[in-house]
N, C-alpha and C. Protein backbone atom coordinates (compact mmCIF):
# COMPACT_ATOMS: atom_id res chain seq x y z
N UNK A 1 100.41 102.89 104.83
CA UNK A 1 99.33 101.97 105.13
C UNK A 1 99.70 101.19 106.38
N UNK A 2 98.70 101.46 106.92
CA UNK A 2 99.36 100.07 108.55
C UNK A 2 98.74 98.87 108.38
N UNK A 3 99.89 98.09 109.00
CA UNK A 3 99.39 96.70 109.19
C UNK A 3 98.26 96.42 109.80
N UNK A 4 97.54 95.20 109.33
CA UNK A 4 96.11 94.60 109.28
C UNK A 4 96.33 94.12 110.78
N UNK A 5 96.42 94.03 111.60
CA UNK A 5 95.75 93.21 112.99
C UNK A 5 94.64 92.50 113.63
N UNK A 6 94.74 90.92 113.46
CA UNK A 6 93.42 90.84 113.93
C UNK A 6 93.15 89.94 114.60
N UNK A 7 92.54 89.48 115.85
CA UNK A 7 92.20 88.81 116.88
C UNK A 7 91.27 87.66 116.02
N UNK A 8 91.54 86.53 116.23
CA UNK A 8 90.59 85.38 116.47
C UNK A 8 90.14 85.35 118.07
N UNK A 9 88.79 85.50 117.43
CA UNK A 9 87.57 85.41 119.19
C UNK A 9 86.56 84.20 118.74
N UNK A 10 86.92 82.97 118.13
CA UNK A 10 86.15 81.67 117.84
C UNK A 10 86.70 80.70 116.92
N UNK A 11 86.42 79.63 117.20
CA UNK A 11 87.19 78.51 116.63
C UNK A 11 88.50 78.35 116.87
N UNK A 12 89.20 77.21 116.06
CA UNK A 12 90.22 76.37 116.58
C UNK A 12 91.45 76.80 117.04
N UNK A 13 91.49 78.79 116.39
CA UNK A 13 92.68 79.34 116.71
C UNK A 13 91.96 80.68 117.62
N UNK A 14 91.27 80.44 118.62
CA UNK A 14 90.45 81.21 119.74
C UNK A 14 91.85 82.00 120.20
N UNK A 15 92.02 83.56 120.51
CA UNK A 15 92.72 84.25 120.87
C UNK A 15 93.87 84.16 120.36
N UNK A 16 94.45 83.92 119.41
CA UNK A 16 95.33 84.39 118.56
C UNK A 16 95.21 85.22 117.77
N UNK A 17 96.44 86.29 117.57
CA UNK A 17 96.50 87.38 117.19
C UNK A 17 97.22 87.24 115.38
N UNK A 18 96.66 87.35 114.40
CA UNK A 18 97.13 87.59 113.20
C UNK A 18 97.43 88.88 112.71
N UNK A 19 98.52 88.92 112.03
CA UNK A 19 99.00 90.55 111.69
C UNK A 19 99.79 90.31 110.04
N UNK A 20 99.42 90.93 109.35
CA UNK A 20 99.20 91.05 107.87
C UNK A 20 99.61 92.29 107.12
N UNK A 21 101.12 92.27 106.32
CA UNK A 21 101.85 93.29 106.56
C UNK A 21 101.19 94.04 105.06
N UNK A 22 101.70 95.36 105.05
CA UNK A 22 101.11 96.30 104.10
C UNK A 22 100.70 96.04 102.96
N UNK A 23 100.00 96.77 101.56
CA UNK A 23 99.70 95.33 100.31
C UNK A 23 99.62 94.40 100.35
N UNK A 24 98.77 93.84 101.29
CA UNK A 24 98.19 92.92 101.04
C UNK A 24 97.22 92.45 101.20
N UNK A 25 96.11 92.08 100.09
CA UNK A 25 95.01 91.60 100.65
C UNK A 25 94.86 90.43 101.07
N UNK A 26 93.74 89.96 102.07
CA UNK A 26 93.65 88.89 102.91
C UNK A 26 92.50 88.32 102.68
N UNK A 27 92.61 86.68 102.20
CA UNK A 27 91.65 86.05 101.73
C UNK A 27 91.07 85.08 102.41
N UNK A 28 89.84 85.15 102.62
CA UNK A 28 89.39 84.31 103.74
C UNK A 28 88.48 82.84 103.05
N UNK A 29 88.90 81.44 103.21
CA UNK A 29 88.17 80.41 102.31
C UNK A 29 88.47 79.48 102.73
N UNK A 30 88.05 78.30 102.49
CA UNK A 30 88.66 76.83 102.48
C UNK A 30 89.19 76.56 101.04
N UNK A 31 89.70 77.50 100.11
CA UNK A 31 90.38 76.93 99.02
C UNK A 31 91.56 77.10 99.37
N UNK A 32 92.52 76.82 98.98
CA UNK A 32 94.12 76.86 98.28
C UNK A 32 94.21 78.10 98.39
N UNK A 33 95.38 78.79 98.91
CA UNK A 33 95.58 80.25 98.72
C UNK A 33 94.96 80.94 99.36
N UNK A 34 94.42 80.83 100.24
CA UNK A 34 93.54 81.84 101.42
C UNK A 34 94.51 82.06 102.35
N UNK A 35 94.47 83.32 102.46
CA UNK A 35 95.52 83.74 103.65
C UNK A 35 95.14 83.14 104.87
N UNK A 36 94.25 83.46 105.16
CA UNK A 36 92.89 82.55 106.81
C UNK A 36 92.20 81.59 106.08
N UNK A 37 93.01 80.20 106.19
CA UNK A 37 92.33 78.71 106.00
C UNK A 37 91.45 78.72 107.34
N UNK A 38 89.91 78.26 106.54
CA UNK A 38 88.88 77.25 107.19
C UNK A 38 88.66 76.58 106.99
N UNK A 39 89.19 75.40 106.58
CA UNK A 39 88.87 74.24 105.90
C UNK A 39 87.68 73.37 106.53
N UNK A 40 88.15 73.58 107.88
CA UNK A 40 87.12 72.70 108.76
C UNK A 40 85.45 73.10 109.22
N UNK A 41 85.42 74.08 108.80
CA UNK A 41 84.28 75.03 108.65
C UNK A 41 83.06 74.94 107.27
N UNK A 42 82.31 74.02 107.43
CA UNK A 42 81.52 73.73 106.68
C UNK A 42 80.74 75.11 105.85
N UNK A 43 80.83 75.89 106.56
CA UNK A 43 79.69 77.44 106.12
C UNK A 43 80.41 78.14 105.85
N UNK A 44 82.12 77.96 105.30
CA UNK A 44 82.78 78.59 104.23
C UNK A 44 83.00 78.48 103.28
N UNK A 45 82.96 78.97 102.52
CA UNK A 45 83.24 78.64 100.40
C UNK A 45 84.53 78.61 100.82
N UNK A 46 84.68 78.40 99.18
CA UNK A 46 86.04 78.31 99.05
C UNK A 46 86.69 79.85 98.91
N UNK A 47 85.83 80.41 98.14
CA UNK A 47 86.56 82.10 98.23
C UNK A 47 85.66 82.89 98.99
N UNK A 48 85.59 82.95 100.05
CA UNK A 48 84.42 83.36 100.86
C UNK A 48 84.38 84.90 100.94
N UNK A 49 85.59 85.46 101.26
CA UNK A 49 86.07 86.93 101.96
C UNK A 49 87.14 87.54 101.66
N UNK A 50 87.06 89.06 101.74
CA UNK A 50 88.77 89.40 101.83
C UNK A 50 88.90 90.70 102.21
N UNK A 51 89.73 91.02 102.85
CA UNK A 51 90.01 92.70 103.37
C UNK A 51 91.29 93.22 102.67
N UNK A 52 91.10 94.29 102.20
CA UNK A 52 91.99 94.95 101.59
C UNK A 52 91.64 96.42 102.21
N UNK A 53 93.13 96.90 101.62
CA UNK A 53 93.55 98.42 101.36
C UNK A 53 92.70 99.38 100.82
N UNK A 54 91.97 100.14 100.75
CA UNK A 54 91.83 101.17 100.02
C UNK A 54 91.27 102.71 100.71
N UNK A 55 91.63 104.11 100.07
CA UNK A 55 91.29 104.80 100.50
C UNK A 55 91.56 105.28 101.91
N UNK A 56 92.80 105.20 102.27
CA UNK A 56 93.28 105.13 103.50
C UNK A 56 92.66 104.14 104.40
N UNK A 57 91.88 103.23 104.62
CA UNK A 57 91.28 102.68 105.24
C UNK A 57 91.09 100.87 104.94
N UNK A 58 91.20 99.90 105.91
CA UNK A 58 90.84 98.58 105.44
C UNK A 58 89.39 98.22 105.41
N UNK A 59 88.97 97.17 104.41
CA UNK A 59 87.46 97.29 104.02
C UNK A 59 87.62 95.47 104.23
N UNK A 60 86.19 95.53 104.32
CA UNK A 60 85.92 93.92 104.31
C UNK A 60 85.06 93.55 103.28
N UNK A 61 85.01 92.59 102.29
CA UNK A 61 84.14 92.18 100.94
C UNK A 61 83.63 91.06 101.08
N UNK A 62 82.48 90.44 100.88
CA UNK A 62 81.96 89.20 100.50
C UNK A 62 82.03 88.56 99.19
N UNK A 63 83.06 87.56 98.66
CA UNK A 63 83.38 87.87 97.57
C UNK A 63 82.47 86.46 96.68
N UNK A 64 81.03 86.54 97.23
CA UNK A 64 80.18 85.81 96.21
C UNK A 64 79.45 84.58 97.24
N UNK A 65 79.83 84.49 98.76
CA UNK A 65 79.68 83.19 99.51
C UNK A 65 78.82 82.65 99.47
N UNK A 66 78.38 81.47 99.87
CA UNK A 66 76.93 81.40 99.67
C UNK A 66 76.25 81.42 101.38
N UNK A 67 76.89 81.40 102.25
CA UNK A 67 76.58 82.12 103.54
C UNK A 67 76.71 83.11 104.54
N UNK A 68 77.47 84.13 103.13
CA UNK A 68 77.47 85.54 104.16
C UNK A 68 78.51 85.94 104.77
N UNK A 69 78.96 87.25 105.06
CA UNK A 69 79.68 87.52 106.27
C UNK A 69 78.97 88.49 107.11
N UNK A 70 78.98 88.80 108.06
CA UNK A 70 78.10 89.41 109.08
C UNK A 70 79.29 90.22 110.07
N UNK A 71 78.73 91.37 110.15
CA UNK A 71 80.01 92.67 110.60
C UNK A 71 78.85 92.76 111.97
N UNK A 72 79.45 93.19 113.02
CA UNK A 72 79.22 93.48 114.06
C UNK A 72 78.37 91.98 115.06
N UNK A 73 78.01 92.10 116.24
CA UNK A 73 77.60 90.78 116.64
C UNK A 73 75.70 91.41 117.37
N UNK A 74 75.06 89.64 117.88
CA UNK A 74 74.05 90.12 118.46
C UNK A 74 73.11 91.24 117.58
N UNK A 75 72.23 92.22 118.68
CA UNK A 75 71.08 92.53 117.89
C UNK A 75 71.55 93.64 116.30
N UNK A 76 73.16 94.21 116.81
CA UNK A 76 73.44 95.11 115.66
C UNK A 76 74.32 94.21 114.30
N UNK A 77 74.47 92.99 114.44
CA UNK A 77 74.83 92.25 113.35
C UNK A 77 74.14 92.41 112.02
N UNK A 78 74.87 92.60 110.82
CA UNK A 78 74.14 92.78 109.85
C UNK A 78 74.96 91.91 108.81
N UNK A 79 74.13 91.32 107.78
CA UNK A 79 75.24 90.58 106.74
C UNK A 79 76.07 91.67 105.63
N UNK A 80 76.54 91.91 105.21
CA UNK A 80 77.14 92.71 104.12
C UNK A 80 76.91 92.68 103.22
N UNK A 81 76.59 93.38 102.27
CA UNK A 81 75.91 93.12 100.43
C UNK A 81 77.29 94.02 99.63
N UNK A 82 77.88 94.67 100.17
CA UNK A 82 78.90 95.71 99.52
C UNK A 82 80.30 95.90 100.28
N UNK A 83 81.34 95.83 99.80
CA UNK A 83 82.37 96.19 100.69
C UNK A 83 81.94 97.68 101.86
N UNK A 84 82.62 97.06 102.86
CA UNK A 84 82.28 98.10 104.10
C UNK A 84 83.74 98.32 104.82
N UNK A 85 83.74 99.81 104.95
CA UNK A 85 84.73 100.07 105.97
C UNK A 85 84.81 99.63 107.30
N UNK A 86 86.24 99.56 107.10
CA UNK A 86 86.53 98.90 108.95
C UNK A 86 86.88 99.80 110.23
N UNK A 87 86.63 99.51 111.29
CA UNK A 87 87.40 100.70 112.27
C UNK A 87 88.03 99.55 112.99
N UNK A 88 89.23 99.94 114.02
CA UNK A 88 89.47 98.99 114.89
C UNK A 88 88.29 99.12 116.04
N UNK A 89 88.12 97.61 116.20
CA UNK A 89 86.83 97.37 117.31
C UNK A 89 85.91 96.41 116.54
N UNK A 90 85.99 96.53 115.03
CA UNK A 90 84.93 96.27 114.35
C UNK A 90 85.08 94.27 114.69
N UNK A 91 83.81 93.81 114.56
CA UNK A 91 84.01 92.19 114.89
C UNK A 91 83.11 91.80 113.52
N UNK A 92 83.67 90.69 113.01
CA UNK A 92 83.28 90.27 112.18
C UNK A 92 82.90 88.70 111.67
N UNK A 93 81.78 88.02 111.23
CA UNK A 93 81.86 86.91 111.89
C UNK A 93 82.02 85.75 109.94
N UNK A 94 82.81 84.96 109.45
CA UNK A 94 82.86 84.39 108.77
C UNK A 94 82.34 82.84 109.28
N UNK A 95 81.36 82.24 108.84
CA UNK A 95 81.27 80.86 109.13
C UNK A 95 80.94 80.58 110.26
N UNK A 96 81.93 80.30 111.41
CA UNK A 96 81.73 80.24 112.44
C UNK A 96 82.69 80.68 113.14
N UNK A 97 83.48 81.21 112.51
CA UNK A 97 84.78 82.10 112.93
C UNK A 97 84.31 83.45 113.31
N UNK A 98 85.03 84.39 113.96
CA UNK A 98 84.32 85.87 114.56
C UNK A 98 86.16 86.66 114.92
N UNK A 99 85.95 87.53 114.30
CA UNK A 99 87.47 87.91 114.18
C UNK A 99 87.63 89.75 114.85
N UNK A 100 88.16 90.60 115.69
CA UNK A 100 87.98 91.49 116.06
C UNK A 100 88.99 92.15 114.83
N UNK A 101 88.75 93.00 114.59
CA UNK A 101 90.04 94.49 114.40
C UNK A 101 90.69 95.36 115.09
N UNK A 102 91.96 94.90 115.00
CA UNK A 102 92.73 95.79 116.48
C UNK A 102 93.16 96.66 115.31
N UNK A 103 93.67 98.14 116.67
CA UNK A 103 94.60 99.17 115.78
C UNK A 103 96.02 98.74 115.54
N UNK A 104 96.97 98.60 114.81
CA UNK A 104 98.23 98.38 114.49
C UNK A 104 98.76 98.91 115.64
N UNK A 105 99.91 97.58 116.15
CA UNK A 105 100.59 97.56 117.14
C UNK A 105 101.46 98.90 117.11
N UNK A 106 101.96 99.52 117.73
CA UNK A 106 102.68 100.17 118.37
C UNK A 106 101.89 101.76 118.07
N UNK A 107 100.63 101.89 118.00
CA UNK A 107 99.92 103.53 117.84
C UNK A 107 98.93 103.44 119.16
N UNK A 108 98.73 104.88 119.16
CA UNK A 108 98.18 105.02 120.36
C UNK A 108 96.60 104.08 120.84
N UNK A 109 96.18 103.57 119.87
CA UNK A 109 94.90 102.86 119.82
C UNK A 109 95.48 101.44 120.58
N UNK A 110 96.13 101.38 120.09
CA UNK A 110 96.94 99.55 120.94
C UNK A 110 97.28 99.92 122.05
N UNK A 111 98.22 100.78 122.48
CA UNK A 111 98.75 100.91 123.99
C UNK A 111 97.43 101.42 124.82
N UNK A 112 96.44 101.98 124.39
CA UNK A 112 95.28 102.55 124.71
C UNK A 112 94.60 101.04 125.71
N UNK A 113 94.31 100.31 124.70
CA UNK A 113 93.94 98.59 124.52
C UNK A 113 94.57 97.82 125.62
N UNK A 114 95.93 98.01 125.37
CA UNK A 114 96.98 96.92 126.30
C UNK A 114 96.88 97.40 127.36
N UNK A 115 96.32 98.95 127.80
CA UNK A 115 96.58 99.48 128.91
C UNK A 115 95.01 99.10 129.83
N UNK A 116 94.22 99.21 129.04
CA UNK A 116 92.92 98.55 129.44
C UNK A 116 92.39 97.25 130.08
N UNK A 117 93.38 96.28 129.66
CA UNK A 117 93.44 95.21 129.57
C UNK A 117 94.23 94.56 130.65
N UNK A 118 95.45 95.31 130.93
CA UNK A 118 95.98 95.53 132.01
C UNK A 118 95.30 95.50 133.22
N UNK A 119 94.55 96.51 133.49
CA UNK A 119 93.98 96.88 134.51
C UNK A 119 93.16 96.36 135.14
């Protein structure tokens, strides 16, 4: 299973990179125990979100919020009703937070990225 990678692109931790090692799922809330605290984020529950493992692939869940999470941005944004698979690229927006999915550092999808970025 590869590690979770993922860009903050909004709010208080804007361009920082979080990375989230194998088994484990990642809980997104303003409660206690959320791996990604929002506390300051009024349009998050307390158990808002979470991405996990399964099926070779990481998925993203809405785990009951009462405002949603919304996968992709602009006119192709949609809210989520069911866990959905992730690709790296995928952007995802909690609250007022908006988080990208990178490919796990050191595979050809990242140096692909860094090399892009570069340029």
């Amino acid at each position: 299973m590869p590690e979770l990678v993922l860009t903050s692109m909004s709010g208080p931790d804007d361009g920082s990179v979080l990375r989230f090692a194998e088994h484990m799922d990642v809980t997104f809330g303003r409660g206690q125990g959320s791996s990604i605290s929002l506390l300051a984020d009024p349009e998050v529950s307390r158990r808002h979100g979470r991405l996990f493992w399964s099926k070779g692939a990481w998925w993203l869940e809405d785990l009951g919020s009462a405002n949603g999470i919304f996968l992709h941005e602009f006119a192709r944004s949609q809210k989520i009703l069911t866990p959905v698979k992730l690709s790296p690229g995928d952007i995802f927006r909690i609250g007022r937070s908006r988080f990208r999915i990178e490919p796990p550092f050191g595979t050809a999808g990242s140096r692909q990225a860094a090399k892009a970025t570069a340029t």
